[in-house]
Protein backbone atom coordinates (compact mmCIF):
# COMPACT_ATOMS: atom_id res chain seq x y z
CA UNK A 1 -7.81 -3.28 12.38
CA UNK A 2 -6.35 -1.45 15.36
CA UNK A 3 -2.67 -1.04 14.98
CA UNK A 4 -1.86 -3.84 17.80
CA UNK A 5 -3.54 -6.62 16.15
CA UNK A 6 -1.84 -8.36 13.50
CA UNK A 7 -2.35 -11.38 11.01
CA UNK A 8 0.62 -13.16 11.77
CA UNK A 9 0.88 -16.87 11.49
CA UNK A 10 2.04 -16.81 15.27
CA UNK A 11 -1.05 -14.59 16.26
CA UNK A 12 -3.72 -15.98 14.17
CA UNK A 13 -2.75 -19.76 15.54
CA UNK A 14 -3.29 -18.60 19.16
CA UNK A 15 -6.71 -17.57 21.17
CA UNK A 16 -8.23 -14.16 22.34
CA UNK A 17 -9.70 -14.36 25.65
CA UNK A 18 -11.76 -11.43 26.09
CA UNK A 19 -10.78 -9.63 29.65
CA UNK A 20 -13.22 -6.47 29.70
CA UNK A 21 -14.34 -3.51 28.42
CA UNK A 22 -12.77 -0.56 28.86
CA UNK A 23 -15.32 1.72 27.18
CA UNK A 24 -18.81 1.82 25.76
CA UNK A 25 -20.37 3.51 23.30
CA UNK A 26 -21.29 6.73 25.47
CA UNK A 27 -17.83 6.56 27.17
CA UNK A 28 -16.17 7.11 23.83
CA UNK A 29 -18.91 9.29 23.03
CA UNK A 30 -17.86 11.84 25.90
CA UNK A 31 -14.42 11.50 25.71
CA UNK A 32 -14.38 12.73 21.71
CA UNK A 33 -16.07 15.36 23.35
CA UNK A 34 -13.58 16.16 26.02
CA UNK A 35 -10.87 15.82 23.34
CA UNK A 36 -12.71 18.22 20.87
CA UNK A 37 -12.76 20.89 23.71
CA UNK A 38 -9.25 20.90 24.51
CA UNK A 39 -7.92 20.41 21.11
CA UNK A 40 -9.77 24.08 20.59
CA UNK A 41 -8.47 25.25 23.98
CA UNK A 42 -4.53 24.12 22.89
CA UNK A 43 -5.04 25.86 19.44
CA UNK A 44 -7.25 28.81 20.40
CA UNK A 45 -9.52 27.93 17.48
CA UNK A 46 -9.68 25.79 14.80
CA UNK A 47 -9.43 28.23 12.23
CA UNK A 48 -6.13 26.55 10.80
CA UNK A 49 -6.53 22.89 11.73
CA UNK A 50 -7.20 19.78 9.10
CA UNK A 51 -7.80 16.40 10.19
CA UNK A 52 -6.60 13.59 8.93
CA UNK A 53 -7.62 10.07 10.19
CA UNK A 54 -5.06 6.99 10.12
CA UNK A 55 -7.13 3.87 7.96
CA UNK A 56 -8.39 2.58 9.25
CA UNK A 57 -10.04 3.45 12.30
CA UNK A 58 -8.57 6.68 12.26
CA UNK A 59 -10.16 8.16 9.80
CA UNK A 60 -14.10 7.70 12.01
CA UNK A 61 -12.58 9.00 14.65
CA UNK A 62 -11.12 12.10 12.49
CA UNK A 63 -14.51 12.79 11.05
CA UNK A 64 -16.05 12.55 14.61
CA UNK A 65 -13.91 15.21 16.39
CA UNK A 66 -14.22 17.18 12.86
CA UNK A 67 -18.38 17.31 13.29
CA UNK A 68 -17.27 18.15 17.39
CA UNK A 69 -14.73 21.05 16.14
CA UNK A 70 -17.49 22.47 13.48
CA UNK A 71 -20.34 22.17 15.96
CA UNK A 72 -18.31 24.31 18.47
CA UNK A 73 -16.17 26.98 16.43
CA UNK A 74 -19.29 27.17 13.78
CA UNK A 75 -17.26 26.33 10.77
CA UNK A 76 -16.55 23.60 8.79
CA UNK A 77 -12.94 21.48 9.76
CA UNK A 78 -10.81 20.27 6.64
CA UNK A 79 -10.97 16.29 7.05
CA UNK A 80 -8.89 13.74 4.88
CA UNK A 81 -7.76 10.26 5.13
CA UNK A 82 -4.16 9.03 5.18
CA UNK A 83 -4.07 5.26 3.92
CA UNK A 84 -1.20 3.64 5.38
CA UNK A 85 -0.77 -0.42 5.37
CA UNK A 86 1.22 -2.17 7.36
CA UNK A 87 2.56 -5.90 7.05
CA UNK A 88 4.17 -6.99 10.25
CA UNK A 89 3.65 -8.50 13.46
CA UNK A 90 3.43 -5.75 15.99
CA UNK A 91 5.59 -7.94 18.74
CA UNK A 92 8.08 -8.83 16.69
CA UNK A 93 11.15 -6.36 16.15
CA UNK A 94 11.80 -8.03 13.07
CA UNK A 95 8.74 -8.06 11.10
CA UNK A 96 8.48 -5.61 8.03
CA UNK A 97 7.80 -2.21 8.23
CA UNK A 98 4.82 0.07 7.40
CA UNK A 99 4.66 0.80 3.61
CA UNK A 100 2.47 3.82 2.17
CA UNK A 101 -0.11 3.64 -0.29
CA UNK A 102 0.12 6.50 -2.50
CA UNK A 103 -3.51 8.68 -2.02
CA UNK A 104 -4.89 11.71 -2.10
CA UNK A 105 -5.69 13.16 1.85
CA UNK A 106 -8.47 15.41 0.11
CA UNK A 107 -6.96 19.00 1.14
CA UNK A 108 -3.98 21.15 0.85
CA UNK A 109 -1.81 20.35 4.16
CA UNK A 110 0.94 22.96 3.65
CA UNK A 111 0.87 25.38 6.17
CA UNK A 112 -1.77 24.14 7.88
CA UNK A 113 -2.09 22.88 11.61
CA UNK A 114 -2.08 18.56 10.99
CA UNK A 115 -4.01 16.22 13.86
CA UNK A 116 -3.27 12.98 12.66
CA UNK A 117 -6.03 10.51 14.55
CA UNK A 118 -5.76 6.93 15.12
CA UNK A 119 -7.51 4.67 17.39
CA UNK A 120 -5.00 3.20 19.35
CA UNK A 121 -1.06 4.43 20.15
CA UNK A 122 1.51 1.36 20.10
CA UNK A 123 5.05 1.12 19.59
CA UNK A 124 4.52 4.02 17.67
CA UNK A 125 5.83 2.22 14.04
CA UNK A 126 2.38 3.43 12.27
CA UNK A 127 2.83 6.77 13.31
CA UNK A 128 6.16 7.20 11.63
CA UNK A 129 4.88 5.92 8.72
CA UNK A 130 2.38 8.22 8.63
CA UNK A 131 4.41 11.41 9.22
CA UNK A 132 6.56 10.03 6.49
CA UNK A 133 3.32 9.89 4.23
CA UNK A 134 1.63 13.62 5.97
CA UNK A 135 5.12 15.10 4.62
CA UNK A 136 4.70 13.23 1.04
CA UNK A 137 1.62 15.64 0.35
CA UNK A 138 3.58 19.05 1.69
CA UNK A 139 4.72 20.67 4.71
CA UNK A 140 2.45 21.12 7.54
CA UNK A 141 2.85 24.31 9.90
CA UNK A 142 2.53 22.00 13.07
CA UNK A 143 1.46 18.10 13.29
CA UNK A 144 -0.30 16.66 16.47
CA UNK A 145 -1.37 13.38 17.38
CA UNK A 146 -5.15 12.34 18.75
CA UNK A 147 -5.28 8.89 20.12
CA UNK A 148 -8.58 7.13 21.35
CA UNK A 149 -6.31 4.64 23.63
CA UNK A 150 -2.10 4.75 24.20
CA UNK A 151 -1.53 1.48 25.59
CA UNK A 152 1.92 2.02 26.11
CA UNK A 153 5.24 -0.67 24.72
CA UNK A 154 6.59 2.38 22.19
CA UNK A 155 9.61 1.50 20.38
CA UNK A 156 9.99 4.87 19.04
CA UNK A 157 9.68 8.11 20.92
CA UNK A 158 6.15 9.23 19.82
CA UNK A 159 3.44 10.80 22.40
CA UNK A 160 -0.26 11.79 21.63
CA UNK A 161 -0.63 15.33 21.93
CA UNK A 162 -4.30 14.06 22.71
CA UNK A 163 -4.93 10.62 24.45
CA UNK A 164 -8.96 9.63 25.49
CA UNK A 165 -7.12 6.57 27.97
CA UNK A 166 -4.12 5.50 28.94
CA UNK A 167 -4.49 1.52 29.31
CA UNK A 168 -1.21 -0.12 30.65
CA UNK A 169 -1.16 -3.49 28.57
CA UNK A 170 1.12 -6.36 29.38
CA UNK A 171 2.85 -7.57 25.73
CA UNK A 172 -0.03 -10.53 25.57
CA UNK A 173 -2.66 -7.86 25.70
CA UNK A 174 -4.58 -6.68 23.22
CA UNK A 175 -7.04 -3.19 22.52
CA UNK A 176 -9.57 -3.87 19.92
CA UNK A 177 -11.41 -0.53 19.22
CA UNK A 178 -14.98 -1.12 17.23
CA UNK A 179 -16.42 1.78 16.12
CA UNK A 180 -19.79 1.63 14.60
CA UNK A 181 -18.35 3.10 11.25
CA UNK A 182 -16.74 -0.40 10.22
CA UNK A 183 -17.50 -2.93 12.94
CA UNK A 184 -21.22 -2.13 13.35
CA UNK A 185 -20.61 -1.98 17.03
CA UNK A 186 -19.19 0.40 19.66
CA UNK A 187 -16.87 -0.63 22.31
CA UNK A 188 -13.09 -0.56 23.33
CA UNK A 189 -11.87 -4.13 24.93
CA UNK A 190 -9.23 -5.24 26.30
CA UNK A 191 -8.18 -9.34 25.10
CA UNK A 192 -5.49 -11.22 25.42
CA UNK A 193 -3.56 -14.20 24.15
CA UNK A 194 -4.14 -17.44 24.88
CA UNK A 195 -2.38 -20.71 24.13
């Protein structure tokens, strides 16, 4: 579920009206490519970097840029998962906070260049919680962030170090990301709530 979308009783009681799409399969296809290539530029290699994909769409996009990174530096890129649920509703201040599950990420992070992935960049909440979690397994030498969409509304002062789009949303807005991974389709929309 993107990090925007929640399963509140207030949500799940209203309508999504579907407004557009904002990228199709090839579109998300070239931008992981444009990301891969500058994520090598900004580290002049890849020789030290892990990835480590947010669940849950996160962690496709993490092994996506990983296959990029290999294909282009001709070695294989570290790649783990970072399980991190959440129960709360994303426009509500009060709602609970993220909680960890504990996990294994599948390699050694200490000392080691960390980009943390995740499909879409919100008030920022899930990201904390996952730094909280990246620092749980050791001590990273640096930790970026690669975001598919940053849609803007933080609540916390978190920026991408990568971003594919920058979609200004309006609080009734939504990004759904489906990636053919877990939804069987590929797309990035923009909805938003109805009465």
């Amino acid at each position: 579920m993107p990090e925007n979308t929640s399963q509140s009783p207030a949500v799940a009681a209203t309508h999504l009206r579907t407004k557009g799409r904002l990228m199709s399969a090839s579109e998300i296809e070239r931008t992981l490519v444009r990301l891969a290539h500058e994520i090598v530029e900004k580290n002049n290699g890849a020789s030290n970097l892990g990835l480590v994909g947010i669940k849950r769409r996160g962690v496709p996009l993490a092994q996506r840029i990983a296959k990029l990174l290999s294909a282009i530096e001709k070695h294989p890129i570290d790649t783990g998962t970072l399980d991190i649920s959440f129960y709360r509703d994303d426009l509500s201040t009060n709602g609970p906070r993220p909680t960890v599950q504990p996990g294994d990420i599948g390699f050694d992070v200490n000392g080691r260049d960390i980009l943390l992935a995740d499909d879409v960049l919100y008030t920022g909440r899930t990201i904390r919680a996952a730094l909280d979690a990246l620092f749980d397994h050791g001590r990273p030498k640096s930790v970026q962030l690669l975001v598919l969409i940053d849609r803007g509304h933080r609540e916390l002062p978190i920026q991408a170090t990568y971003t594919g789009r920058t979609v200004p949303t309006s609080s009734r807005e939504i990004i759904e990301v489906k990636l053919n991974e877990i939804d069987s389709t590929e797309e990035v929309l923009l909805v938003e709530l109805t009465d």
